[in-house]
Protein backbone atom coordinates (compact mmCIF):
# COMPACT_ATOMS: atom_id res chain seq x y z
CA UNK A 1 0.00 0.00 0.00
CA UNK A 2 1.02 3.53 -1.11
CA UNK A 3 1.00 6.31 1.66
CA UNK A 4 -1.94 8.18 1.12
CA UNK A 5 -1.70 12.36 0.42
CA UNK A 6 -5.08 13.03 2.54
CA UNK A 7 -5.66 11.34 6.20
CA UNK A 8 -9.50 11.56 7.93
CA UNK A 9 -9.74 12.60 11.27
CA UNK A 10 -8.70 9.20 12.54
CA UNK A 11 -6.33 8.61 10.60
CA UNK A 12 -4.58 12.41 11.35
CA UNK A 13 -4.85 11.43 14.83
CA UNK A 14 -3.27 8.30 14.41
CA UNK A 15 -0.30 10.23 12.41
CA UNK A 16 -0.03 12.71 15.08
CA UNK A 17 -0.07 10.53 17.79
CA UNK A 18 -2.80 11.49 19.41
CA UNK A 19 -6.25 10.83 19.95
CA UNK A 20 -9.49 11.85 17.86
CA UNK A 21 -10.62 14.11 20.41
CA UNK A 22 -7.87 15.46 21.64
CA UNK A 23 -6.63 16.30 17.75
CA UNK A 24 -10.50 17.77 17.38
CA UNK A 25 -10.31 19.82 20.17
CA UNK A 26 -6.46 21.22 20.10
CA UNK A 27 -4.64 20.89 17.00
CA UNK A 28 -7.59 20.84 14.25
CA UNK A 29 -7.48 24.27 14.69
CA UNK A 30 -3.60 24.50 13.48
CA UNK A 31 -3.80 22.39 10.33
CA UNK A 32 -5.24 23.52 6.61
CA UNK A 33 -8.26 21.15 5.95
CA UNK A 34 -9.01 19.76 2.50
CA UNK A 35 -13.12 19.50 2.41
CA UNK A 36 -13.77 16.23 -0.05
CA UNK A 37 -17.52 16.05 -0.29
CA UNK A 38 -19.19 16.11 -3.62
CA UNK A 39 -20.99 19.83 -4.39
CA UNK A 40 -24.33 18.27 -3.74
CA UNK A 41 -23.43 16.55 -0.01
CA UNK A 42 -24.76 17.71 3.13
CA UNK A 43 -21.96 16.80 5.43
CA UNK A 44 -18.54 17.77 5.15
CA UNK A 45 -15.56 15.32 4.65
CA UNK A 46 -12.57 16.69 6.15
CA UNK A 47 -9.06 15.49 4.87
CA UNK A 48 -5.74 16.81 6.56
CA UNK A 49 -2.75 16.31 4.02
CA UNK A 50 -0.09 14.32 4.77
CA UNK A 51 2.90 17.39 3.87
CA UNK A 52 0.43 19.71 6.37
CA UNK A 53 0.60 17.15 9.03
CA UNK A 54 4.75 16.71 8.41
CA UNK A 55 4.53 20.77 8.48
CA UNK A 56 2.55 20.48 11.85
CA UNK A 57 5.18 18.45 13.33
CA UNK A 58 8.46 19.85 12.34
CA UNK A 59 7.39 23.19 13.32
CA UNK A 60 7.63 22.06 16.99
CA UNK A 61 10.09 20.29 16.88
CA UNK A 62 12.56 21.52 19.29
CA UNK A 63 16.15 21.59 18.68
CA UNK A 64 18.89 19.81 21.13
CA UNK A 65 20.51 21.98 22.91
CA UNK A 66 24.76 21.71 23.23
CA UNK A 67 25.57 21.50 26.76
């Protein structure tokens, strides 16, 4: 299996290491969102990309310090 460009909430989550509700309530706010449904849905379908999430991450990641 290929690595996919888009992730669902889960699936983010799962990337990020976190959990669905935790990524809902404090980082979904962060992150670009890709909305997939078709013009005539009700509903939403959010994707997060994959190079947003990779963004996400190495924008806090912290760099070792020399002692």
């Amino acid at each position: 299996m290929t690595d996919p460009a888009l992730f669902d909430l889960r699936e983010a989550a799962d990337y990020l290491g976190v959990s669905k509700s935790y990524f809902d309530d404090h980082l979904r706010k962060y992150l670009p969102v890709v909305d997939m449904k078709r013009p005539d849905a009700k509903q939403p379908m959010p994707r997060w990309a994959k190079a947003d999430l990779d963004h996400f991450i190495d924008t806090r990641r912290k760099e070792k310090r020399a002692s």
